[in-house]
Protein backbone atom coordinates (compact mmCIF):
# COMPACT_ATOMS: atom_id res chain seq x y z
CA UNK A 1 -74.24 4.27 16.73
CA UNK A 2 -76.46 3.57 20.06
CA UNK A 3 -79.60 6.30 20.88
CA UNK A 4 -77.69 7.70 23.63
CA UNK A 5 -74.09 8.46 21.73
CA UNK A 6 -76.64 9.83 18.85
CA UNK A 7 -78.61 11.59 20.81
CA UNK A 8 -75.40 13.23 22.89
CA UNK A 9 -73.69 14.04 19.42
CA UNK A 10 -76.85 15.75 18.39
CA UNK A 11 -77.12 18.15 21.46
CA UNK A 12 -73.56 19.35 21.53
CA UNK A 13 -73.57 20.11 17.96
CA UNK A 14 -76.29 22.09 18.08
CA UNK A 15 -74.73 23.81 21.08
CA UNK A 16 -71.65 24.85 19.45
CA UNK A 17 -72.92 25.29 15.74
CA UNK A 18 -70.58 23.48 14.87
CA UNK A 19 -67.42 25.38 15.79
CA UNK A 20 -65.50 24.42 18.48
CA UNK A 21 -66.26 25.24 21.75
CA UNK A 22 -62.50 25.51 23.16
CA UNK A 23 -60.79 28.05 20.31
CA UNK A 24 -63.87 29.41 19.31
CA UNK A 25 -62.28 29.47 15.61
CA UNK A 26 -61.67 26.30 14.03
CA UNK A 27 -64.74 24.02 12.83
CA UNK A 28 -65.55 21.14 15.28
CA UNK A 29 -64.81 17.73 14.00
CA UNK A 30 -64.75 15.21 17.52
CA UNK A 31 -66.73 14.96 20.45
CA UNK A 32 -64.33 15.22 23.48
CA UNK A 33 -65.53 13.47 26.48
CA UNK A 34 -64.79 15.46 29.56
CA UNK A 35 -64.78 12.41 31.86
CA UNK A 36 -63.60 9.50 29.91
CA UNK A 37 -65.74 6.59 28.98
CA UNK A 38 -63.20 4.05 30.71
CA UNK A 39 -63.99 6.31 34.13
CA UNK A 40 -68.03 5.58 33.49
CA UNK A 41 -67.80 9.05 31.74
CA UNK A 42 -71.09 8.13 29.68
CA UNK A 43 -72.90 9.96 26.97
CA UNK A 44 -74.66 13.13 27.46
CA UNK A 45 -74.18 16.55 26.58
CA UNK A 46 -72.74 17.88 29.95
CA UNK A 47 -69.65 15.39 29.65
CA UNK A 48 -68.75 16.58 26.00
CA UNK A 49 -67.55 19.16 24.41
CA UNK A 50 -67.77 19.63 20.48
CA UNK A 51 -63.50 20.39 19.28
CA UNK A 52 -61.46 20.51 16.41
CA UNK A 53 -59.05 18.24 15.54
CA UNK A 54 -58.53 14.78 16.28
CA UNK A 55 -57.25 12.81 19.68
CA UNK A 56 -53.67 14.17 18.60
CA UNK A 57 -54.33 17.71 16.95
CA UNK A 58 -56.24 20.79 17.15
CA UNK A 59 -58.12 21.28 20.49
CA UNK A 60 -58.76 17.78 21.17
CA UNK A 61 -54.79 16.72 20.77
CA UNK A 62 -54.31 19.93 22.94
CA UNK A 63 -56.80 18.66 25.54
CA UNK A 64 -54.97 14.82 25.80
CA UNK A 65 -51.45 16.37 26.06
CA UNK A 66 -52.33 19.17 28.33
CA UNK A 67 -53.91 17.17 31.35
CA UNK A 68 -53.28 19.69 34.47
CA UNK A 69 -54.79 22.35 32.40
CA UNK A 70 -57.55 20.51 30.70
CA UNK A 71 -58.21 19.65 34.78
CA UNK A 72 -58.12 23.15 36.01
CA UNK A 73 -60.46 24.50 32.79
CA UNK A 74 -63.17 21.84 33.22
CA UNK A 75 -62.05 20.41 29.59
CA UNK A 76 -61.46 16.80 31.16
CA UNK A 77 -62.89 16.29 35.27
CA UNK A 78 -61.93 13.37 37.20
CA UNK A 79 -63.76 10.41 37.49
CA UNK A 80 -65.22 11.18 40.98
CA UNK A 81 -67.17 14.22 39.02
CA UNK A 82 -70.15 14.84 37.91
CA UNK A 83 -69.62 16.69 34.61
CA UNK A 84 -72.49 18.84 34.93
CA UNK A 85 -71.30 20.30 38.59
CA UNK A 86 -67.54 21.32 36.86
CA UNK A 87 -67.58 24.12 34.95
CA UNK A 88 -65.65 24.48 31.32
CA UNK A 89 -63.78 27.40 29.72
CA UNK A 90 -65.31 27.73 26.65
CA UNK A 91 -64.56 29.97 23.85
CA UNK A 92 -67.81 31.99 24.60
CA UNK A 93 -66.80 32.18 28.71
CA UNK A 94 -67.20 29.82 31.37
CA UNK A 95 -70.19 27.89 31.99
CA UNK A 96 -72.47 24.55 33.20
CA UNK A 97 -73.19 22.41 30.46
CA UNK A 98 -76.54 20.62 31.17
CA UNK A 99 -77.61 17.32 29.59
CA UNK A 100 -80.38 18.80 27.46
CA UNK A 101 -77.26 20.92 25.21
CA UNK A 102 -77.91 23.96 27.05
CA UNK A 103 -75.17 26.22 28.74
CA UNK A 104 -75.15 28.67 31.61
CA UNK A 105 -72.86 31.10 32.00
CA UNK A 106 -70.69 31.17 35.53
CA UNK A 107 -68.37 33.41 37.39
CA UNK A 108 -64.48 32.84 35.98
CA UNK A 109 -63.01 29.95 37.93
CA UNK A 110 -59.26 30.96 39.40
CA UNK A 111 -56.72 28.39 37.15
C-alpha cells in the first residue's frame, strides 16, 4: 500500500470510527471513492467515504447501483469536481469533507 492510499485510509477511519458514514449503522469495511480513480479521483480524505459492504453490497453496492442518487447526495461527484467543493449526505448530516479527515457541517442540499 503507497503513503498516500495509507495515509487516506487512516484519516477517514478515524473520521467515521469506524462505522459507516452513509447508514450510520453497519460497521465500515471499504473505502468508497467519491470520484473514481479512473476519473483522476486520487487519494485523500475528501474523495472517500468509509462504507459497509463491498462494491456489490451494503452501502458501497448501494452507492455503484444507485448512480443518479449517489450524484445528487455527494456519495460519487463527477470527474470535473473537486471532491472537497461537493457536499455528502452522511449519516451524521450533510457536510465538506476536507483532506486532513475533518468534516463541516452544511445547509441540506435539495435532491
Amino acid at each position: 500500500m503507497k503513503k498516500k492510499e495509507k495515509l487516506a485510509r487512516r484519516l477517514v477511519r478515524e473520521r467515521s470510527g469506524g462505522i459507516c458514514e452513509v447508514c450510520g449503522a453497519a460497521r465500515a469495511t471499504n473505502f468508497q471513492h467519491r470520484k473514481n480513480r479512473s476519473q483522476a479521483g486520487g487519494w485523500s480524505a475528501a474523495n472517500g467515504l468509509d462504507v459497509c459492504g463491498s462494491g456489490t453490497t451494503g452501502c458501497h453496492g448501494y452507492i455503484h447501483a444507485n448512480p443518479a442518487e449517489s450524484y445528487e447526495r455527494g456519495w460519487s461527484v463527477h470527474s470535473w469536481d473537486d471532491p472537497a467543493e461537493v457536499p455528502v449526505q452522511t449519516a451524521l448530516g450533510w457536510v465538506l469533507l476536507d483532506a486532513d479527515g475533518g468534516r463541516t457541517a452544511v445547509a441540506p442540499c435539495a435532491t
